[in-house]
PDB file of N, CA and C in Angstrom:
ATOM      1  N   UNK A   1     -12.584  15.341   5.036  1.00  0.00           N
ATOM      2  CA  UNK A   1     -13.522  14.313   4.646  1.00  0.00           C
ATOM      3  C   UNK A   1     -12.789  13.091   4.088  1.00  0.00           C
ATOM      4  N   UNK A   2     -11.769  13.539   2.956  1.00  0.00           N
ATOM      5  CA  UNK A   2     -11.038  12.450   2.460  1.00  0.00           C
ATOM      6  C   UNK A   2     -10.081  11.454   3.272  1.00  0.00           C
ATOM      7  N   UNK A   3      -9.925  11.898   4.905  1.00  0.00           N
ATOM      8  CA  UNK A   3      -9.074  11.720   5.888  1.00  0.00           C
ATOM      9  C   UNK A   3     -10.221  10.633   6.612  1.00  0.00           C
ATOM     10  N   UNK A   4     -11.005  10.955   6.707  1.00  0.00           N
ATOM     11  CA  UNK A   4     -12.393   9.828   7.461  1.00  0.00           C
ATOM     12  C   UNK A   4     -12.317   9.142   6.572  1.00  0.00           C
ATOM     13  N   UNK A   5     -13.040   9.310   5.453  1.00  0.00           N
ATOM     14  CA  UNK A   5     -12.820   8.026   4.373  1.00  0.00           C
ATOM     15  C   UNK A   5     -12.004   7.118   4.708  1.00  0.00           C
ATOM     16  N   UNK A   6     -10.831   7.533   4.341  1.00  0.00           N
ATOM     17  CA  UNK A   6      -9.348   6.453   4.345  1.00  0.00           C
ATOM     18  C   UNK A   6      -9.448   5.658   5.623  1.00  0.00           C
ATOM     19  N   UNK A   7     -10.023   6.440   6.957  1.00  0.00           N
ATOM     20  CA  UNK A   7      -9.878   6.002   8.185  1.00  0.00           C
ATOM     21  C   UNK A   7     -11.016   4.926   8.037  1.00  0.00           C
ATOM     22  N   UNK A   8     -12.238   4.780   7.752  1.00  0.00           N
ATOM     23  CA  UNK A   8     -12.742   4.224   7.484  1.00  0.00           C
ATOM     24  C   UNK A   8     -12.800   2.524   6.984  1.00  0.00           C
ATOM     25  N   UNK A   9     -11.925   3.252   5.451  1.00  0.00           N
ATOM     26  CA  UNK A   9     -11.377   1.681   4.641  1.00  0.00           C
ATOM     27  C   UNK A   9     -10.301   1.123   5.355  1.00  0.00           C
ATOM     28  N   UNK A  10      -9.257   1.918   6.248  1.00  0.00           N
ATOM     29  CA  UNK A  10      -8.332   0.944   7.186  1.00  0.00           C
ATOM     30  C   UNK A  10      -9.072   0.300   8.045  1.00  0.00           C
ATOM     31  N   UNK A  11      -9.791   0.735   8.784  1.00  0.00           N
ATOM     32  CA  UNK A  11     -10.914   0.316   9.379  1.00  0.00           C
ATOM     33  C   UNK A  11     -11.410  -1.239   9.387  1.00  0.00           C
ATOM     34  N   UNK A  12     -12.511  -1.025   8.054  1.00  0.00           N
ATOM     35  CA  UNK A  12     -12.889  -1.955   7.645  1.00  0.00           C
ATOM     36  C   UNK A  12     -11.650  -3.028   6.986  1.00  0.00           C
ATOM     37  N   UNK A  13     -10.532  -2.277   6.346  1.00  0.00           N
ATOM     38  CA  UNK A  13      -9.687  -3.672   5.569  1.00  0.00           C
ATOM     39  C   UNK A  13      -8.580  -4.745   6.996  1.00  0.00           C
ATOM     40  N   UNK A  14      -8.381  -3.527   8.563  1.00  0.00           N
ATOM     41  CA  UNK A  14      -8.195  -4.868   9.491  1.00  0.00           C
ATOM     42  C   UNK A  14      -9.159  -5.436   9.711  1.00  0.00           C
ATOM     43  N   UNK A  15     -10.733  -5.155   9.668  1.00  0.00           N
ATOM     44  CA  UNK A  15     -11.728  -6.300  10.572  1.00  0.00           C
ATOM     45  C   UNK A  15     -11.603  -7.001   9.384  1.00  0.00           C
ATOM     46  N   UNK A  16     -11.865  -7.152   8.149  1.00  0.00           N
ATOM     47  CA  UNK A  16     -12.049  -8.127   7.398  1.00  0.00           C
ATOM     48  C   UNK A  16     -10.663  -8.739   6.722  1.00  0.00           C
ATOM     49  N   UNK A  17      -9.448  -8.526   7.204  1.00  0.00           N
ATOM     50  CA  UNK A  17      -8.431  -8.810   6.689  1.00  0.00           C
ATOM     51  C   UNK A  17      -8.201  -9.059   5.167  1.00  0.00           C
ATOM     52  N   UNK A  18      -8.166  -7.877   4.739  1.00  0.00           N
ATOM     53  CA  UNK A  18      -7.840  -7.295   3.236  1.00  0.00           C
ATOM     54  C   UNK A  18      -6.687  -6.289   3.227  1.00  0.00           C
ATOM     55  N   UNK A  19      -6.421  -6.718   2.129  1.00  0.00           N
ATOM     56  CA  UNK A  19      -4.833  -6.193   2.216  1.00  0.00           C
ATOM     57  C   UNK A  19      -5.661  -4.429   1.854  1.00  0.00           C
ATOM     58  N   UNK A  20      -4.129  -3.789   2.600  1.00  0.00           N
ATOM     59  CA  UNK A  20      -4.246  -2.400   2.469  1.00  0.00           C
ATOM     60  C   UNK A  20      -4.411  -1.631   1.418  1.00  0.00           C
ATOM     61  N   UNK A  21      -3.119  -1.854   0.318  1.00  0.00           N
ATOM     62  CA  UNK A  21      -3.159  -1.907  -0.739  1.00  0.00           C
ATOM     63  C   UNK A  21      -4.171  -1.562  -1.869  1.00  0.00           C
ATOM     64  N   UNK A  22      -5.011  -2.339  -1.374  1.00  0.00           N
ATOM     65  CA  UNK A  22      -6.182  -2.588  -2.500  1.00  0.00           C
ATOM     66  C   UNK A  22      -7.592  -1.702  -2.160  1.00  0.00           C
ATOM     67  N   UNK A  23      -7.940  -1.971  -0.335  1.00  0.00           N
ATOM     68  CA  UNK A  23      -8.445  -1.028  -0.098  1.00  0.00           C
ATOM     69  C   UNK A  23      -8.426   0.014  -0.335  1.00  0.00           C
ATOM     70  N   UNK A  24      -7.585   0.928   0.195  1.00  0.00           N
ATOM     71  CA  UNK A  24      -7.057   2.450   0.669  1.00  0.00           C
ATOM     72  C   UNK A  24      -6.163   2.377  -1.292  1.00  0.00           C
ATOM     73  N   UNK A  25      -6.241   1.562  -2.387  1.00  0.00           N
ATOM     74  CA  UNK A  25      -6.048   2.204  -3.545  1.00  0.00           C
ATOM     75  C   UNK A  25      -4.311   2.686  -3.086  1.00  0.00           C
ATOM     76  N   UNK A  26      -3.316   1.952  -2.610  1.00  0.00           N
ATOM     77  CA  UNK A  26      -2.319   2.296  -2.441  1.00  0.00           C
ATOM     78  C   UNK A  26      -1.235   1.719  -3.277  1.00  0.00           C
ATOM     79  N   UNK A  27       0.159   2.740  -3.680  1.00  0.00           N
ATOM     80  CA  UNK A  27       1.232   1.406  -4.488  1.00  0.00           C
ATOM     81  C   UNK A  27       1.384   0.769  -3.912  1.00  0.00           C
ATOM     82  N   UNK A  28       1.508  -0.397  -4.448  1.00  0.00           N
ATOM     83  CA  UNK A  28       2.677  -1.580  -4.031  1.00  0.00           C
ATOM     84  C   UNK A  28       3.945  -1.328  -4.922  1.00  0.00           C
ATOM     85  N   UNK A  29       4.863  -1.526  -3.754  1.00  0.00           N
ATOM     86  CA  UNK A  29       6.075  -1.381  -4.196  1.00  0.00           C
ATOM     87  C   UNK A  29       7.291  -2.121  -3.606  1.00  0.00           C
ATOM     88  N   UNK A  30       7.860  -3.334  -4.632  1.00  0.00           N
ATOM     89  CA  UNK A  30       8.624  -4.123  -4.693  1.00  0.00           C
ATOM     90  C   UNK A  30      10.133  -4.399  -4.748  1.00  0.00           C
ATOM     91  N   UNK A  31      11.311  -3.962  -4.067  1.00  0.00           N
ATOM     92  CA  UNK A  31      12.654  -3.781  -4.772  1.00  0.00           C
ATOM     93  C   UNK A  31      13.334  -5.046  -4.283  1.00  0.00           C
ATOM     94  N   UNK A  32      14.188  -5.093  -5.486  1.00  0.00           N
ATOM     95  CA  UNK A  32      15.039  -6.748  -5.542  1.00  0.00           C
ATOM     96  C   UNK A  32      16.048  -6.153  -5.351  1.00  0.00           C
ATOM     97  N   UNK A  33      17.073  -6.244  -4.564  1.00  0.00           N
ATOM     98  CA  UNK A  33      18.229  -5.974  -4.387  1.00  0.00           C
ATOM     99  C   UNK A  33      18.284  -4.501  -4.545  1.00  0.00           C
ATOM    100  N   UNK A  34      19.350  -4.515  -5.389  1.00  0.00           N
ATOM    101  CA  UNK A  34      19.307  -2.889  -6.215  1.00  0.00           C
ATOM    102  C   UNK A  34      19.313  -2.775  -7.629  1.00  0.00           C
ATOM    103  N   UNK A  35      18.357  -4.233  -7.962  1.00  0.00           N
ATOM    104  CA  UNK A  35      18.603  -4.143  -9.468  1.00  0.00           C
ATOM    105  C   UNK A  35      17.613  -3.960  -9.907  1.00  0.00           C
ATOM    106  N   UNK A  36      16.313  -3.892  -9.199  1.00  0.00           N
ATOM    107  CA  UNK A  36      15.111  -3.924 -10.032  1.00  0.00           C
ATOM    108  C   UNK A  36      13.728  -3.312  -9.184  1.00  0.00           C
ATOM    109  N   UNK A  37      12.861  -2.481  -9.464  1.00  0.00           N
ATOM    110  CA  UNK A  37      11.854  -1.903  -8.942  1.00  0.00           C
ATOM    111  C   UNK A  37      10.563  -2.034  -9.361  1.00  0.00           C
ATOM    112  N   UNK A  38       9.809  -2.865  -8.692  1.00  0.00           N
ATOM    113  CA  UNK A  38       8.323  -3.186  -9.154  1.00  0.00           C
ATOM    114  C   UNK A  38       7.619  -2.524  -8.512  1.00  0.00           C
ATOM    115  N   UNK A  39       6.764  -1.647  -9.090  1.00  0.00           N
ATOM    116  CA  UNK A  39       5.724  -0.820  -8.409  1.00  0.00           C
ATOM    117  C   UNK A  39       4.334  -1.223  -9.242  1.00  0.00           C
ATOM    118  N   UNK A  40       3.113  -1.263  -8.689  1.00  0.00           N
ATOM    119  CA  UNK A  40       1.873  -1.218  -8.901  1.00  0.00           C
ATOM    120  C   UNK A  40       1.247  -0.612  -8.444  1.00  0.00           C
ATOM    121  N   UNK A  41      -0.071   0.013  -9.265  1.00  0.00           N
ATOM    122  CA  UNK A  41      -1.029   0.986  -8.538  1.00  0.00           C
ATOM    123  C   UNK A  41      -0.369   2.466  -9.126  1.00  0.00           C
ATOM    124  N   UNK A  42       0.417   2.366  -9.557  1.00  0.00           N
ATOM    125  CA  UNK A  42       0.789   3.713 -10.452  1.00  0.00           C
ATOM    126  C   UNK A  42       0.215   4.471 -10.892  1.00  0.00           C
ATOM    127  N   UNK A  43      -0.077   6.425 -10.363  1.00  0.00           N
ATOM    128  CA  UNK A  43      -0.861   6.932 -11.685  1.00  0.00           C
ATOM    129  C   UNK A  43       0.131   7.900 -12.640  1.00  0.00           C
ATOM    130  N   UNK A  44       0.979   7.056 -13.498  1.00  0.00           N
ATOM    131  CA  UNK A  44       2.103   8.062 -14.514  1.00  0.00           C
ATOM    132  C   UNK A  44       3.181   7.994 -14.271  1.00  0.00           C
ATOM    133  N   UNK A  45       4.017   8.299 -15.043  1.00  0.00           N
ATOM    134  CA  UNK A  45       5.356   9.048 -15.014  1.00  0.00           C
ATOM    135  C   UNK A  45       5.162  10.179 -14.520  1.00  0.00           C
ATOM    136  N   UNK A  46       6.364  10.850 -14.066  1.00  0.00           N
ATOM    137  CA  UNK A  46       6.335  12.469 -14.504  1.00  0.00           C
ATOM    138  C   UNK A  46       7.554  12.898 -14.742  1.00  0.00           C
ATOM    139  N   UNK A  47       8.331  12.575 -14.877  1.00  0.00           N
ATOM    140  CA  UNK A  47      10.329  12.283 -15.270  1.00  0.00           C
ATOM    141  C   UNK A  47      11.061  11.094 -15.498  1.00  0.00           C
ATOM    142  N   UNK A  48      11.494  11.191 -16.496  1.00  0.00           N
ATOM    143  CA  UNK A  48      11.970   9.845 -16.906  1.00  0.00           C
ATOM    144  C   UNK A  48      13.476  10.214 -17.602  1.00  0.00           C
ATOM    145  N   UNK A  49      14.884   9.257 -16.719  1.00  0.00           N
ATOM    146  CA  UNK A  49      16.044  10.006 -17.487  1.00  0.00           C
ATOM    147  C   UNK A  49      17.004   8.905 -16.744  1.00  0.00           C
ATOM    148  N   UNK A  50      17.861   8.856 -17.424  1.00  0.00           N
ATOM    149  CA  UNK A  50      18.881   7.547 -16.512  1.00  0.00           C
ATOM    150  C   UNK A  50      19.142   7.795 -15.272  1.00  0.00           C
ATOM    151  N   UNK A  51      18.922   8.892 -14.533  1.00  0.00           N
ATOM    152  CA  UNK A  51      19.662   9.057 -13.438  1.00  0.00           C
ATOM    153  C   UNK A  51      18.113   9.198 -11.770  1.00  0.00           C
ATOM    154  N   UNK A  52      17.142   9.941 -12.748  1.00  0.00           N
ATOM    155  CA  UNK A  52      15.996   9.754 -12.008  1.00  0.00           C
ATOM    156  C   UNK A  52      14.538   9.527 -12.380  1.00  0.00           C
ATOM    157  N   UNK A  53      13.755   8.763 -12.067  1.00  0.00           N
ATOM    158  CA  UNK A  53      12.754   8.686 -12.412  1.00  0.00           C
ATOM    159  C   UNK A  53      11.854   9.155 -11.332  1.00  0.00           C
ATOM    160  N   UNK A  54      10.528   9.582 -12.451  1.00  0.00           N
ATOM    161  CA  UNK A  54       9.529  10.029 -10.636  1.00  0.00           C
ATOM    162  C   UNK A  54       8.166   9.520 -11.603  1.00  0.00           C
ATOM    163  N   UNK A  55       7.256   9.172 -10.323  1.00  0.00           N
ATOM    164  CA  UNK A  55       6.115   8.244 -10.977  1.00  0.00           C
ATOM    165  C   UNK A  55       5.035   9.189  -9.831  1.00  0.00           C
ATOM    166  N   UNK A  56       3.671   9.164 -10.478  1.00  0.00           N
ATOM    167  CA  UNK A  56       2.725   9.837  -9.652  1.00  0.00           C
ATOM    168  C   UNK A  56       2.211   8.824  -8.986  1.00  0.00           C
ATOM    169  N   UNK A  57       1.712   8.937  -7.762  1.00  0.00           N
ATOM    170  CA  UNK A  57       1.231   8.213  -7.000  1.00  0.00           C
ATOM    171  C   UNK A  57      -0.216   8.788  -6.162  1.00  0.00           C
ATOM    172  N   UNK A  58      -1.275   8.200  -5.417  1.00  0.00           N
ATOM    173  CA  UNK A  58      -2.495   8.052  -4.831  1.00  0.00           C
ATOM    174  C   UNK A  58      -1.634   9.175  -3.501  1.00  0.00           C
ATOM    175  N   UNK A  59      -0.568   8.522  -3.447  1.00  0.00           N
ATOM    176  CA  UNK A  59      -0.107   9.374  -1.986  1.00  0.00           C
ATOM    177  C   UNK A  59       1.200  10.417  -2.142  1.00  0.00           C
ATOM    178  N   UNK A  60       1.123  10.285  -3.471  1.00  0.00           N
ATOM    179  CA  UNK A  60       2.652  11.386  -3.287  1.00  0.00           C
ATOM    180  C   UNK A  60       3.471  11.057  -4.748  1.00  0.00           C
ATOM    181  N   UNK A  61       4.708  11.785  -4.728  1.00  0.00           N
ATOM    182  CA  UNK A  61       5.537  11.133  -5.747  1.00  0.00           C
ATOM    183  C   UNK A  61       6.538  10.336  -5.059  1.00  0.00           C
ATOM    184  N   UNK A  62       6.629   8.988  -6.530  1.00  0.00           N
ATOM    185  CA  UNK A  62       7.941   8.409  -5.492  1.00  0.00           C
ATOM    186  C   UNK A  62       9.064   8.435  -6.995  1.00  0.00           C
ATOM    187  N   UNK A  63      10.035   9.288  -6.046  1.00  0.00           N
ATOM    188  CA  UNK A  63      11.189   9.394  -6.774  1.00  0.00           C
ATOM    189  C   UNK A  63      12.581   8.041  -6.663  1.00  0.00           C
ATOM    190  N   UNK A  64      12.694   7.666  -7.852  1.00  0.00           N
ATOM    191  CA  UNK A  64      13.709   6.897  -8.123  1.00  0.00           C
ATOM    192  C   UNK A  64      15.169   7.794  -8.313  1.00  0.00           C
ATOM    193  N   UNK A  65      16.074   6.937  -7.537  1.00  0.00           N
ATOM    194  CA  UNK A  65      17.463   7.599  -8.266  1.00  0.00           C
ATOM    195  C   UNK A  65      18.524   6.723  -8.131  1.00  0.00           C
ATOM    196  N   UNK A  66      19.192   6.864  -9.557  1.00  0.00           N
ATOM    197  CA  UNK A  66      20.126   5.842  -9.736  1.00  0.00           C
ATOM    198  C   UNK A  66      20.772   6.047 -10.699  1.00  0.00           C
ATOM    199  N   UNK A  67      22.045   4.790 -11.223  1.00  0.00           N
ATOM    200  CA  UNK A  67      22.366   4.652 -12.436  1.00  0.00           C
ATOM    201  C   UNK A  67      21.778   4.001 -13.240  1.00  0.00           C
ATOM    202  N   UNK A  68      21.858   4.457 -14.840  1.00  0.00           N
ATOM    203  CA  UNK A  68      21.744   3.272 -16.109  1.00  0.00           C
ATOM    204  C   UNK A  68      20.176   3.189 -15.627  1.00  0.00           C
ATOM    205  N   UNK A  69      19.321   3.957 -15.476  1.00  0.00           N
ATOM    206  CA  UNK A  69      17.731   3.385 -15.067  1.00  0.00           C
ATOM    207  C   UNK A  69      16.676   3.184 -16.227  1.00  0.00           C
ATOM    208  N   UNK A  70      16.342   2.180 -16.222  1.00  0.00           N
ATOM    209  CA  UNK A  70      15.144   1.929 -17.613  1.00  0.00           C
ATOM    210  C   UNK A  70      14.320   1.413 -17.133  1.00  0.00           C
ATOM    211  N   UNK A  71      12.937   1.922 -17.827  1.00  0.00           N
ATOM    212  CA  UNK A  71      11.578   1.091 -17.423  1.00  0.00           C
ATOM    213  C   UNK A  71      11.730  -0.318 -18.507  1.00  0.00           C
ATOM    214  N   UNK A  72      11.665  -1.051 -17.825  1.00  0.00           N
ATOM    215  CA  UNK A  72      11.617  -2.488 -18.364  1.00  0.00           C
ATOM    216  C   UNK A  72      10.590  -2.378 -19.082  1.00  0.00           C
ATOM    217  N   UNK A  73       9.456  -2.563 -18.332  1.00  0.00           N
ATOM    218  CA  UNK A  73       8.029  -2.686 -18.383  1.00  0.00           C
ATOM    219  C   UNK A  73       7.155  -1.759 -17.981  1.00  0.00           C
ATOM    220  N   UNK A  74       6.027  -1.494 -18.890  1.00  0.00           N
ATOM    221  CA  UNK A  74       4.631  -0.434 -18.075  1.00  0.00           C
ATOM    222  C   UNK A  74       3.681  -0.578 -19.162  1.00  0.00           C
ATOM    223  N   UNK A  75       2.558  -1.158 -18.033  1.00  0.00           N
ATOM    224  CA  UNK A  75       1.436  -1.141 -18.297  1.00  0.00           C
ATOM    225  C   UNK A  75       0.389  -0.257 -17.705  1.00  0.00           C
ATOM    226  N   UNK A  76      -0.429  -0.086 -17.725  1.00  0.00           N
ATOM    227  CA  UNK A  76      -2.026   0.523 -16.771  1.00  0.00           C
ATOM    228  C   UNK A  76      -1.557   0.498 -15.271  1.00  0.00           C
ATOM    229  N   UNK A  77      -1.350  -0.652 -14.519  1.00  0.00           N
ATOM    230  CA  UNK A  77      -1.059  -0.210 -13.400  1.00  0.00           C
ATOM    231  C   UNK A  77      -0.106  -0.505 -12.869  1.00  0.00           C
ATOM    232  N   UNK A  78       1.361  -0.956 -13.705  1.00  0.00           N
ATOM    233  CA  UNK A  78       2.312  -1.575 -13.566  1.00  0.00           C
ATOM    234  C   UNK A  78       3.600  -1.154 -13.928  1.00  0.00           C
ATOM    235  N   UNK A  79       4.911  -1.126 -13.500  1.00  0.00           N
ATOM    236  CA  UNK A  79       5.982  -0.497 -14.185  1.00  0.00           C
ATOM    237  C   UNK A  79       7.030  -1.427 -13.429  1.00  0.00           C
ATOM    238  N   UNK A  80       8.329  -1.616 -14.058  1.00  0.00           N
ATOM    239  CA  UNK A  80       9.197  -1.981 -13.665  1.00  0.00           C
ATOM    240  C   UNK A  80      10.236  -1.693 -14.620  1.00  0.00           C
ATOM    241  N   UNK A  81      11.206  -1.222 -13.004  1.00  0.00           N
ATOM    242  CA  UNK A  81      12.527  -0.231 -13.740  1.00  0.00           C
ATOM    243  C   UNK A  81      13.675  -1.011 -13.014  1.00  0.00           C
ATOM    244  N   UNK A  82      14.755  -1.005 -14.052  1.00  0.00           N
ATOM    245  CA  UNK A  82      15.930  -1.912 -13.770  1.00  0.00           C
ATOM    246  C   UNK A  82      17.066  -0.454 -13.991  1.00  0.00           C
ATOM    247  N   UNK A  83      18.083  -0.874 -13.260  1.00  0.00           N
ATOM    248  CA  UNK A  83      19.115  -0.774 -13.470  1.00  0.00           C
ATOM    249  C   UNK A  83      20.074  -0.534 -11.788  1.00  0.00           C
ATOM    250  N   UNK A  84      21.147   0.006 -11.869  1.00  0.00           N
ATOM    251  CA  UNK A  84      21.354   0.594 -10.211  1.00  0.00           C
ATOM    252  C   UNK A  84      20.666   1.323  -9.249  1.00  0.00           C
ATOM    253  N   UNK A  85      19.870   1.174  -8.171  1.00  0.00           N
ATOM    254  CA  UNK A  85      18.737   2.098  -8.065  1.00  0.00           C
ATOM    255  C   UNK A  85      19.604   2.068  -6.302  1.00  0.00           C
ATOM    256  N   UNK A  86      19.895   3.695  -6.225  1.00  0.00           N
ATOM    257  CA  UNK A  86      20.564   3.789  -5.240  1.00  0.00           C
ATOM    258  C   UNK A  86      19.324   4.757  -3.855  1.00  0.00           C
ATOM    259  N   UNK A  87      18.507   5.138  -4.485  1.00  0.00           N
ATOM    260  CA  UNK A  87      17.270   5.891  -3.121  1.00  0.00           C
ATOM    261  C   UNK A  87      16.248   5.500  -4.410  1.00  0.00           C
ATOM    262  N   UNK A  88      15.298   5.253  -3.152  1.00  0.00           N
ATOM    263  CA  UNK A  88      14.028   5.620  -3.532  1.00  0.00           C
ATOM    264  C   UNK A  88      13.090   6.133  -2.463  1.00  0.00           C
ATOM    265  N   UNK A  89      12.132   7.419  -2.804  1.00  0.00           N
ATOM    266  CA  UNK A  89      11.662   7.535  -1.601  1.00  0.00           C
ATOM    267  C   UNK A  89      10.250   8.551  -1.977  1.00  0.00           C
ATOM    268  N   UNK A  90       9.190   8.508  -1.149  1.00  0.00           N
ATOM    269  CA  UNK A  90       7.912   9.475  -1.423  1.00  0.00           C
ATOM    270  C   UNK A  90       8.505  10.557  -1.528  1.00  0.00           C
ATOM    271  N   UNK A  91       7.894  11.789  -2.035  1.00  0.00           N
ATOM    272  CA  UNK A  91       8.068  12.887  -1.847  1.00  0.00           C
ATOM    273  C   UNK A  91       6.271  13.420  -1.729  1.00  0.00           C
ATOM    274  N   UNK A  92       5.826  14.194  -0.796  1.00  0.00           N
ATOM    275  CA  UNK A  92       4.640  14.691  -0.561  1.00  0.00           C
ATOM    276  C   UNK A  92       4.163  15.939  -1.412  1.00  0.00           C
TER     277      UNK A  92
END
């Protein structure tokens, strides 16, 4: 059911050209080089340590890994983590 849904809001967010994102309730996720990681749409932490971070997500976890890693910033639906960020990637 939850699979029609989604099919649905993609659906509707190409005919009316709306970003995906917002529809389908997805992160956005931003990386500057390798120094800095902006994600939005976040739901949590769930590990937090210089070497890896993992954040809950609508679709999965997305695991950070790196050196020297700090959340800069986090708000409600916002986080940004600096430092060497060598993978990042979903995990299902």
């Amino acid at each position: 059911m939850k699979k029609r849904v989604d099919d649905i809001k993609s659906t509707i967010s190409d005919v009316l050209e709306l970003p995906k994102d917002i529809v389908l309730d997805l992160p956005r996720i931003t990386l500057i080089g390798n120094l800095q990681l902006y994600i939005e749409n976040h739901k949590g932490i769930i590990e937090y340590s210089k070497q890896r971070i993992r954040i809950n997500t609508n679709i999965g976890i997305l695991r950070i890994v790196g050196n020297n890693l700090t959340i800069r910033t986090i708000v409600t639906e916002e986080i940004i983590i600096v430092g060497e960020i060598e993978v990042v990637e979903f995990i299902s």
